[in-house]
Protein backbone atom coordinates (compact mmCIF):
# COMPACT_ATOMS: atom_id res chain seq x y z
CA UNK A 1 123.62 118.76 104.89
CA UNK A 2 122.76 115.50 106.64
CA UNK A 3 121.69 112.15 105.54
CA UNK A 4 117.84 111.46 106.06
CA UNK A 5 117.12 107.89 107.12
CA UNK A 6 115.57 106.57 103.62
CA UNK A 7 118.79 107.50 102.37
CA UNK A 8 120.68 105.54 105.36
CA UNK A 9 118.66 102.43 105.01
CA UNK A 10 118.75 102.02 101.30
CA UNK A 11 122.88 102.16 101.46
CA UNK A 12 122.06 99.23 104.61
CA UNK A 13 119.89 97.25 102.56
CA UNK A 14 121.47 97.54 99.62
CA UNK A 15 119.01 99.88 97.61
CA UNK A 16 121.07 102.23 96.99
CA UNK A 17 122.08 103.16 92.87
CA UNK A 18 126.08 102.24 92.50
CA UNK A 19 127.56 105.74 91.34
CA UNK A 20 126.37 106.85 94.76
CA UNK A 21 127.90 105.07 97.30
CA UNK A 22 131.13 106.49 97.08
CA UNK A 23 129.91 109.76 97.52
CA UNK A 24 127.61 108.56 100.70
CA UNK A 25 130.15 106.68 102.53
CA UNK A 26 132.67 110.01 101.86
CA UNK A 27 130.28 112.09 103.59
CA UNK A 28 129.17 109.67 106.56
CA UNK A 29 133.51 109.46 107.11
CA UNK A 30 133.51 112.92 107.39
CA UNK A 31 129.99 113.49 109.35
CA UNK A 32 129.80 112.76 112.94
CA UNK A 33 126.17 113.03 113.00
CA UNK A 34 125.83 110.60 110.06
CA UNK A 35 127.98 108.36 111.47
CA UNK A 36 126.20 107.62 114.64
CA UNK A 37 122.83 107.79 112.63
CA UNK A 38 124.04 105.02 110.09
CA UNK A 39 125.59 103.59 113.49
CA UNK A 40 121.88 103.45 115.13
CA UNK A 41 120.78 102.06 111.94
CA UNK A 42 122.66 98.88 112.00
CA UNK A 43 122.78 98.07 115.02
CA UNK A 44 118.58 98.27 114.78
CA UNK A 45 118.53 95.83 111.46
CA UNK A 46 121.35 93.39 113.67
CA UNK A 47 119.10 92.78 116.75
CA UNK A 48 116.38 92.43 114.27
CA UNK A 49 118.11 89.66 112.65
CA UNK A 50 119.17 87.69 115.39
CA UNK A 51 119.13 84.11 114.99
CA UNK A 52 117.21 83.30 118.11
CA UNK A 53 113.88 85.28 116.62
CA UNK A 54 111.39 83.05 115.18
CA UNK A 55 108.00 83.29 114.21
CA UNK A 56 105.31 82.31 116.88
CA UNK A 57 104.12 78.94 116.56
CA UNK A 58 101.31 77.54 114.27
CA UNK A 59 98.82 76.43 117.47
CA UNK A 60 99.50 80.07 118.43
CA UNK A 61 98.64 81.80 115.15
CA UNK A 62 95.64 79.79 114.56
CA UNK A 63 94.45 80.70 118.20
CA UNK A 64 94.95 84.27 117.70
CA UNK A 65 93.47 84.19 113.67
CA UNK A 66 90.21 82.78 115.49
CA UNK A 67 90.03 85.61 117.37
CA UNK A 68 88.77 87.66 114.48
CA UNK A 69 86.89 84.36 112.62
CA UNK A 70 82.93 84.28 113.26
CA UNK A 71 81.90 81.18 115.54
CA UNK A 72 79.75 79.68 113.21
CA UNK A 73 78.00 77.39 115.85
CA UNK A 74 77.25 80.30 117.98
CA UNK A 75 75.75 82.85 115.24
CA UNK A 76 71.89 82.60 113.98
CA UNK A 77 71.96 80.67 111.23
CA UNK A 78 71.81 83.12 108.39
CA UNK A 79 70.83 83.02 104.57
CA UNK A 80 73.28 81.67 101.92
CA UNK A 81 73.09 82.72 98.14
CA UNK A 82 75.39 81.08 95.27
CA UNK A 83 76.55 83.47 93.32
CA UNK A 84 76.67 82.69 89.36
CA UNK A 85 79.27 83.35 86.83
CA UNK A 86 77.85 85.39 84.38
CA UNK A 87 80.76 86.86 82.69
CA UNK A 88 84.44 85.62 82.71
CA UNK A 89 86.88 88.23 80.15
CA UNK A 90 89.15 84.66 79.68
CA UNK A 91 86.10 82.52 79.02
CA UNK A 92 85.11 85.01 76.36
CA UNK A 93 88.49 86.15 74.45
CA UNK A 94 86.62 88.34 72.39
CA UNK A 95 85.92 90.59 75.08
CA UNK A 96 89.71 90.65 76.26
CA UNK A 97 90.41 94.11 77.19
CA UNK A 98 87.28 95.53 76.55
CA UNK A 99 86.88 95.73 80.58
CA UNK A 100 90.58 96.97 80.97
CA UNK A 101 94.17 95.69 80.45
CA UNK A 102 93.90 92.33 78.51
CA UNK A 103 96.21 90.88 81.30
CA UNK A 104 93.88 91.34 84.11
CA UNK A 105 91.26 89.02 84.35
CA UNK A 106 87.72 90.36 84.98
CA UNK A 107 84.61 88.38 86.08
CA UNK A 108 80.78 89.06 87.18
CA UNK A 109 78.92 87.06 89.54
CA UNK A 110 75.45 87.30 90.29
CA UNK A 111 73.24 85.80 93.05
CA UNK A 112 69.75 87.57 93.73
CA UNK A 113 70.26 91.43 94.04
CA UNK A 114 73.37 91.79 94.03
CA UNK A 115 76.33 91.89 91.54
CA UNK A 116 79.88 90.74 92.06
CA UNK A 117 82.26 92.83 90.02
CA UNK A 118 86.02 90.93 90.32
CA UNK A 119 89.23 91.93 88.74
CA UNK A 120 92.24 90.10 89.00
CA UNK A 121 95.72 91.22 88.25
CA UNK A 122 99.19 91.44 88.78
CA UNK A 123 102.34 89.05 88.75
CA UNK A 124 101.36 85.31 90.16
CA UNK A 125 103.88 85.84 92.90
CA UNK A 126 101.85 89.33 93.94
CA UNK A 127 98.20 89.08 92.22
CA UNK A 128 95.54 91.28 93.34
CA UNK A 129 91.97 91.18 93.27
CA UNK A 130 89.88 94.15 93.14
CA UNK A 131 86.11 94.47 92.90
CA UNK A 132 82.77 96.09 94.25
CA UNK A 133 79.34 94.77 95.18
CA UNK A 134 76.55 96.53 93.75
CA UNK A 135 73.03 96.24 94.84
CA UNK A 136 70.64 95.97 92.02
CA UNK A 137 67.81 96.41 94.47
CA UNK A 138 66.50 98.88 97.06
CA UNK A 139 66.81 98.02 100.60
CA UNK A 140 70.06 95.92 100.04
CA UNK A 141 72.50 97.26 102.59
CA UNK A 142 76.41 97.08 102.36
CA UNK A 143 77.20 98.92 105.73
CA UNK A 144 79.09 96.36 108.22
CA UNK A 145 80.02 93.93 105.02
CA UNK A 146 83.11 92.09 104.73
CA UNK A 147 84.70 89.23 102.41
CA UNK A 148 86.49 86.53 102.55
CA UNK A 149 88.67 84.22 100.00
CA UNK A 150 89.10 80.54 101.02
CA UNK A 151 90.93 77.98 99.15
CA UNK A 152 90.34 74.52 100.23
CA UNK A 153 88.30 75.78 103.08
CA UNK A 154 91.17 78.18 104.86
CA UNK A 155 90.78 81.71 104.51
CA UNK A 156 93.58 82.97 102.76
CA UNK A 157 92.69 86.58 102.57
CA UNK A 158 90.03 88.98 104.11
CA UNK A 159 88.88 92.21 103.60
CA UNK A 160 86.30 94.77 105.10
CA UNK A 161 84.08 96.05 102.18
CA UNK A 162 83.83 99.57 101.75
CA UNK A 163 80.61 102.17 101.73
CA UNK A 164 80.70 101.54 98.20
CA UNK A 165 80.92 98.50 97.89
CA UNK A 166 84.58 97.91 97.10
CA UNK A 167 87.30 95.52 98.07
CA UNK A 168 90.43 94.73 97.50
CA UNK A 169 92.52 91.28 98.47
CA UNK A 170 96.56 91.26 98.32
CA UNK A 171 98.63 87.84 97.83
CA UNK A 172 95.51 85.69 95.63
CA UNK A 173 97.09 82.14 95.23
CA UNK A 174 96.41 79.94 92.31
CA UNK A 175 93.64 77.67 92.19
CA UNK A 176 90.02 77.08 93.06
CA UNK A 177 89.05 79.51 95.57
CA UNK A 178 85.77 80.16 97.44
CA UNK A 179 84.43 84.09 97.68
CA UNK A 180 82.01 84.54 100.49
CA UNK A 181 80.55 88.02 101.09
CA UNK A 182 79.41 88.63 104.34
CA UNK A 183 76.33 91.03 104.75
CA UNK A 184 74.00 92.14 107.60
CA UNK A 185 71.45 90.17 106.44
CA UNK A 186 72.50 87.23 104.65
CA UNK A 187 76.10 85.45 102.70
CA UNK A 188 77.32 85.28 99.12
CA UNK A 189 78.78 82.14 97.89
CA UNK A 190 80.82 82.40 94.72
CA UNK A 191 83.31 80.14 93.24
CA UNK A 192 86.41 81.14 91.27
CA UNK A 193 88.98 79.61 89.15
CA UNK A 194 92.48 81.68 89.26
CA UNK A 195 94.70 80.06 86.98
């Protein structure tokens, strides 16, 4: 039996539960197949490490990030709604939990037909936001939507918004942060407070 390459990169990165490396490295010693796989393997993770490989510079990032970022100046000018707080779980510790796990935060924003269901979860390092838009109205379309989160006017996360109206954001920073819901026909504005 040969080693699959889950099992050859865990033992290269380390991953791999103590009372079982003996056992591995006995069988890649005595596996010439093995060998040259876990061979193969690190040489891959060396020339992905070189020294001389660094990350693209910032001119070039923000170039290529405006790629995918609306040109204000050259789109119609379309409707903006604020969206209002209407329900925050930590504002209102009596509700804590009632919505889900008392350590995820949930809040409702509303702004003309449309709510703003927002979860927020997860260790600070890795928090998550999840939510969905729901029409309250007829006629309000979701199809084409997107959102973004902005903190101090830079997006720091975006997200296409699903046929249903849900979303989810990975890596929420701390901090006052801007949610703006792009639609077909017109923008939500909502402000939120992640502390």
């Amino acid at each position: 039996m040969h080693l699959d390459s889950e099992v050859i990169v865990d033992l290269l990165e380390g991953r791999t539960e103590t009372s079982r490396i003996p056992a591995l490295n006995a069988h890649i010693e005595q596996c010439s197949s093995c060998c040259v796989q876990l061979e193969q393997w690190r040489r891959m993770f060396s020339l992905l490490a070189r020294t001389h490989l660094t990350g693209a510079p910032h001119e070039v990032l923000r170039n290529a990030g405006a790629i995918f970022q609306p040109d204000l100046a050259t789109q119609p000018t379309m409707r903006q709604i604020i969206a209002s707080l209407v329900f925050d779980s930590f504002a209102q510790p009596a509700f804590a939990g009632a919505r889900g796990g008392a350590d995820a935060r949930q809040m409702v924003l509303r702004a003309e037909n449309f709510d703003i269901h927002v979860k927020i979860f997860g260790d600070p390092r890795e928090r998550q936001m999840i939510g969905q838009i729901l029409a309250r109205g007829e006629g309000a379309l979701l199809d084409g939507a997107w959102l973004r989160l902005l903190q101090n006017d830079e997006c720091v996360g975006m997200t296409a918004i699903d046929q249903f109206g849900g979303f989810l954001v990975d890596d929420v920073p701390q901090g006052s942060l801007s949610l703006q819901i792009v639609l077909p026909h017109l923008t939500l504005l909502g402000a939120l407070d992640i502390t």
